[in-house]
PDB file of N, CA and C in Angstrom:
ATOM      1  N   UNK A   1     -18.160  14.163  11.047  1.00  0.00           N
ATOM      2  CA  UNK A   1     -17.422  13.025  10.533  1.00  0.00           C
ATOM      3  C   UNK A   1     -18.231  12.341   9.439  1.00  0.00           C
ATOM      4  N   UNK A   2     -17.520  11.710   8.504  1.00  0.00           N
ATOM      5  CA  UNK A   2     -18.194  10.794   7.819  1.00  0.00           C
ATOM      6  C   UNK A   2     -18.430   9.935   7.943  1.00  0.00           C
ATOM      7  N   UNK A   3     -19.332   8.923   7.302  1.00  0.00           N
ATOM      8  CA  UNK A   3     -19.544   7.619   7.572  1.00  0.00           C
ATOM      9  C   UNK A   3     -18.498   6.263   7.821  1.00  0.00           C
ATOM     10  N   UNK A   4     -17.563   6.894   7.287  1.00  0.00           N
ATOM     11  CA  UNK A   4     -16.326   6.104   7.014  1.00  0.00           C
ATOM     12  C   UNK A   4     -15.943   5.766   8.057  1.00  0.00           C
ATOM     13  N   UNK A   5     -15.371   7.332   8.768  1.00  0.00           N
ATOM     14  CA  UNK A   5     -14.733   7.647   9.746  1.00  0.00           C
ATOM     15  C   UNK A   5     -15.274   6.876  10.987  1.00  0.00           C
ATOM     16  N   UNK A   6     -16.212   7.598  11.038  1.00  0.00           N
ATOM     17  CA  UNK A   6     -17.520   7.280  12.112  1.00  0.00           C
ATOM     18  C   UNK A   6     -17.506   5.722  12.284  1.00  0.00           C
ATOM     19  N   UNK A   7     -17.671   4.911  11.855  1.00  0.00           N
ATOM     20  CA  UNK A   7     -17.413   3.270  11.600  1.00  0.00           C
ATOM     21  C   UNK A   7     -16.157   2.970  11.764  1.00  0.00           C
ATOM     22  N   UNK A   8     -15.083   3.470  11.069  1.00  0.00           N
ATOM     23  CA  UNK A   8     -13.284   3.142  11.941  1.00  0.00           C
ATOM     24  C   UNK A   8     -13.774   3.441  13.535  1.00  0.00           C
ATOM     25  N   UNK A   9     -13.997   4.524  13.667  1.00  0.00           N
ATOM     26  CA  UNK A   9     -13.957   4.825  15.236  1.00  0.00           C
ATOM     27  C   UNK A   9     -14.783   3.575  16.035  1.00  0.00           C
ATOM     28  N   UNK A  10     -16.066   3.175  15.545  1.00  0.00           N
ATOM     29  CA  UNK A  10     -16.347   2.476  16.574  1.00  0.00           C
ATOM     30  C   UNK A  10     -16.016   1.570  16.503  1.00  0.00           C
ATOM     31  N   UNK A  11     -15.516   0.687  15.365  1.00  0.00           N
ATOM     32  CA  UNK A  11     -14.679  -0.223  15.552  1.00  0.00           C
ATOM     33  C   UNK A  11     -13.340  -0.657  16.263  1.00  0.00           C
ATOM     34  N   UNK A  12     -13.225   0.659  16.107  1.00  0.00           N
ATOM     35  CA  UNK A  12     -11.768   0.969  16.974  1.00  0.00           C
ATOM     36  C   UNK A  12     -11.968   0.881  18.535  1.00  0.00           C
ATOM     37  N   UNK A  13     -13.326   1.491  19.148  1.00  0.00           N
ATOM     38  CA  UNK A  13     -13.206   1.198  19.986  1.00  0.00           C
ATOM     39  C   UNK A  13     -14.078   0.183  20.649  1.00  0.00           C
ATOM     40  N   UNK A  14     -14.017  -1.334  19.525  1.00  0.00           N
ATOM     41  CA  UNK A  14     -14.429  -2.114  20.613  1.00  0.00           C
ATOM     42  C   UNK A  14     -12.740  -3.165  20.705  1.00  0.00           C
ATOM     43  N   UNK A  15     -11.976  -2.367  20.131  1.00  0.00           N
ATOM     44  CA  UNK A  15     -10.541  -2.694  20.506  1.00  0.00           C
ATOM     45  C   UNK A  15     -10.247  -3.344  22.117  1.00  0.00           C
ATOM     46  N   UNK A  16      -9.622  -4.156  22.381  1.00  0.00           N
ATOM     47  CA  UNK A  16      -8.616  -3.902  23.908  1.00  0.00           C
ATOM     48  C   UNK A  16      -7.850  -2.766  24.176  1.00  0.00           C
ATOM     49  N   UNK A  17      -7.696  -2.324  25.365  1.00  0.00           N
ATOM     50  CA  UNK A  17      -7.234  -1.501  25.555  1.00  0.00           C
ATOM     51  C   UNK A  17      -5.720  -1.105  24.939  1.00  0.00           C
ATOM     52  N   UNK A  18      -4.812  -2.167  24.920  1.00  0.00           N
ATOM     53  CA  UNK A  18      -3.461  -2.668  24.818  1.00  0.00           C
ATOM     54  C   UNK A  18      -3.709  -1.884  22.768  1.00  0.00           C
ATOM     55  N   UNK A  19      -4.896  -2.453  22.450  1.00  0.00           N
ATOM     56  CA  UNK A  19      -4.864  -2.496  20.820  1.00  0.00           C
ATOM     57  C   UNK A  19      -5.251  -0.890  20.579  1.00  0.00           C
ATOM     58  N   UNK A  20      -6.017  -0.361  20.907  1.00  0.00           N
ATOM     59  CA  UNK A  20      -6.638   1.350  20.962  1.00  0.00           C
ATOM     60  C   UNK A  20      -5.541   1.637  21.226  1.00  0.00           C
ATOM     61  N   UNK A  21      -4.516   1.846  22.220  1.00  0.00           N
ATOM     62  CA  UNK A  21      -3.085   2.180  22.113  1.00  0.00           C
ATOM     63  C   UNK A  21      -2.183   2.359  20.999  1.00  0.00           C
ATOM     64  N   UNK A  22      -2.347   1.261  20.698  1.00  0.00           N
ATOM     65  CA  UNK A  22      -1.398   1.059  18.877  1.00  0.00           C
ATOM     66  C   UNK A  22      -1.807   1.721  18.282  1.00  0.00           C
ATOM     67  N   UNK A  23      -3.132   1.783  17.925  1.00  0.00           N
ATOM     68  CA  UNK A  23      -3.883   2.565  17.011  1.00  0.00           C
ATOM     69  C   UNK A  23      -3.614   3.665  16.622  1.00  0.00           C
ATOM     70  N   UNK A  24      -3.971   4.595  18.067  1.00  0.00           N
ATOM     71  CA  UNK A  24      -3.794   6.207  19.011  1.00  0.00           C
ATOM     72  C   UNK A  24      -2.579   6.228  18.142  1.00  0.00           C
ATOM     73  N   UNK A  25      -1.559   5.492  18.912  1.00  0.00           N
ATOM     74  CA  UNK A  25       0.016   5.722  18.430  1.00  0.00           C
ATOM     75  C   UNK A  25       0.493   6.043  17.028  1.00  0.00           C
ATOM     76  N   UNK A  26       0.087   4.831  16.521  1.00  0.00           N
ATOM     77  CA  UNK A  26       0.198   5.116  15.186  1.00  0.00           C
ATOM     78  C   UNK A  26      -0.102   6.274  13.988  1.00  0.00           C
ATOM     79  N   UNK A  27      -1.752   6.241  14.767  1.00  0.00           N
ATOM     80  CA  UNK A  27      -2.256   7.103  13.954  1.00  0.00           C
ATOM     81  C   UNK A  27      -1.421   9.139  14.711  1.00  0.00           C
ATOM     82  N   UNK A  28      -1.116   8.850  16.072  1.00  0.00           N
ATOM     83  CA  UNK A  28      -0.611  10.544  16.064  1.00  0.00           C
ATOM     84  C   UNK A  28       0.762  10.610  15.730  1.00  0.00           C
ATOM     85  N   UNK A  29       1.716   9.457  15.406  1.00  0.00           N
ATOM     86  CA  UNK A  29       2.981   9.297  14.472  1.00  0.00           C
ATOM     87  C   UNK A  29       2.969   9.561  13.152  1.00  0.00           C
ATOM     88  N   UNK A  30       1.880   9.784  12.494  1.00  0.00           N
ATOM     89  CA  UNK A  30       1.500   9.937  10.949  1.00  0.00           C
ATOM     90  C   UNK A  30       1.399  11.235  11.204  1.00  0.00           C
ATOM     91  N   UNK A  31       1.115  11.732  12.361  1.00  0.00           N
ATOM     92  CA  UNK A  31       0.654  13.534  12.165  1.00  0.00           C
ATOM     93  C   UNK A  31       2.024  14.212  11.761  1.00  0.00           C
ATOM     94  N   UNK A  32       3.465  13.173  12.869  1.00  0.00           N
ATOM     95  CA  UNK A  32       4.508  13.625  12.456  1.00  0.00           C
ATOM     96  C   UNK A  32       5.281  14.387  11.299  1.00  0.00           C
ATOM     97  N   UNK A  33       4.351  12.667  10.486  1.00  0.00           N
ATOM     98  CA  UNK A  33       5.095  12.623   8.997  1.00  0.00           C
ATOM     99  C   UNK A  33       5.037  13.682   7.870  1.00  0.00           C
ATOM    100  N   UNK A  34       3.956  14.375   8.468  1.00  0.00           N
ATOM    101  CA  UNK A  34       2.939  15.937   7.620  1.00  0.00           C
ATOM    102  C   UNK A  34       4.280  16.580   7.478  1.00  0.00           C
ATOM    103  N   UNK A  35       5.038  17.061   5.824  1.00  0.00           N
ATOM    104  CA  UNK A  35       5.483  18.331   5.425  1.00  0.00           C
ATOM    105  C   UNK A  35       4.992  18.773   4.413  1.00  0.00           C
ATOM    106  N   UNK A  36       5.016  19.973   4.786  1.00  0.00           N
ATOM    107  CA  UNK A  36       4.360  21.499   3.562  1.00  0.00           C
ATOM    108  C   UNK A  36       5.493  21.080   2.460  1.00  0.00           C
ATOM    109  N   UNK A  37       4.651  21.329   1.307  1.00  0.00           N
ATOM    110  CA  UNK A  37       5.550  20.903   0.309  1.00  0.00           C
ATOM    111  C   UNK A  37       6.188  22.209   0.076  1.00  0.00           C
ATOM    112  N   UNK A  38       5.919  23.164   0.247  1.00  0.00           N
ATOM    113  CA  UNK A  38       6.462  24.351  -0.221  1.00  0.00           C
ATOM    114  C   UNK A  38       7.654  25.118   0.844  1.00  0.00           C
ATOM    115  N   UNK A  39       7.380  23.963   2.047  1.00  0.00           N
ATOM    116  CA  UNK A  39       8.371  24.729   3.072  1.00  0.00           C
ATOM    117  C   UNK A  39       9.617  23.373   2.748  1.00  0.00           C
ATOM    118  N   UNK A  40       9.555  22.573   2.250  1.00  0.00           N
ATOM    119  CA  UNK A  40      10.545  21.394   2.019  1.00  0.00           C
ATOM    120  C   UNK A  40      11.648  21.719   0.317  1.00  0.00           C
ATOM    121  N   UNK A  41      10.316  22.252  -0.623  1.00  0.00           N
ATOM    122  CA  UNK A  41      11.047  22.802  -1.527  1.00  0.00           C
ATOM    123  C   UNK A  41      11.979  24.054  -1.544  1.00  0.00           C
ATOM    124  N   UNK A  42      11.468  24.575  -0.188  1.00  0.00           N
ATOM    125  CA  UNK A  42      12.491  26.214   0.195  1.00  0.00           C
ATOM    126  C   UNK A  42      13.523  26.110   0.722  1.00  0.00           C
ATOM    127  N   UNK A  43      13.628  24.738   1.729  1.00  0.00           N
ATOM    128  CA  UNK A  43      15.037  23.859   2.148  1.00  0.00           C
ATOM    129  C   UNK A  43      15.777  23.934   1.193  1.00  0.00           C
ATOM    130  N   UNK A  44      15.343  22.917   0.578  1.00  0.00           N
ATOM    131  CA  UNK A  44      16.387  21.920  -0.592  1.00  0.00           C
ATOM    132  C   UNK A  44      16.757  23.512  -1.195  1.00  0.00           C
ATOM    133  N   UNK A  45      16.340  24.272  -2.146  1.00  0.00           N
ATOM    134  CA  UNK A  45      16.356  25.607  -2.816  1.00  0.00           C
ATOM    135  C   UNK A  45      17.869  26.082  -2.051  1.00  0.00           C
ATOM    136  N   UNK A  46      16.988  26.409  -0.618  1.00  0.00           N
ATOM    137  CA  UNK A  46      18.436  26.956   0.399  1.00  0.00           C
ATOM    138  C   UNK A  46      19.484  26.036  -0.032  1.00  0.00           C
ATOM    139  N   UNK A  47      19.409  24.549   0.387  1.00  0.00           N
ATOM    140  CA  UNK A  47      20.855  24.073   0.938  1.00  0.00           C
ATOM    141  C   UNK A  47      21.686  23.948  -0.778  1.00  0.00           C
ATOM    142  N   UNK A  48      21.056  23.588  -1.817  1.00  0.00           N
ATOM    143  CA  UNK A  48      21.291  23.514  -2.861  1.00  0.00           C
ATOM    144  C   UNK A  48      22.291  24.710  -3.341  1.00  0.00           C
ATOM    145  N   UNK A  49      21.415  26.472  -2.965  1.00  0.00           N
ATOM    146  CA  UNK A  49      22.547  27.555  -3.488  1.00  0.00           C
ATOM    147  C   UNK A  49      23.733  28.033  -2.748  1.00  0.00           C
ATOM    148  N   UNK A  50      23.108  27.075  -1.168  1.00  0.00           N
ATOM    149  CA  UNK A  50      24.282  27.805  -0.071  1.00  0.00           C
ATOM    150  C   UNK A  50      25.768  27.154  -0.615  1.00  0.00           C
ATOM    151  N   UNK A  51      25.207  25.842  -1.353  1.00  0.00           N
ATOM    152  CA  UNK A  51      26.483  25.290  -1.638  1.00  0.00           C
ATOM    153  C   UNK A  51      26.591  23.866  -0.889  1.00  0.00           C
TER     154      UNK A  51
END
């Protein structure tokens, strides 16, 4: 990890428990948000010639 990182984390965890929760949450809801740009441009491509 980097220094960066390394310093969010322990900050993070001198959180409350209730607050490290949010955090967790948040931050594995962003993992959601991850699309391949090249598998999103092969969609649109599809739905675009299917008509």
């Amino acid at each position: 990890m980097t220094a960066g990182i390394d310093e969010m984390t322990r900050l993070a965890l001198t959180l409350p428990v209730d607050q490290r929760a949010q955090v967790a949450s948040a931050l594995l809801a962003s993992l959601d948000d991850v699309t391949d740009p090249a598998e999103l441009h092969q969609a649109w491509t599809a739905k675009i010639t299917s008509g």
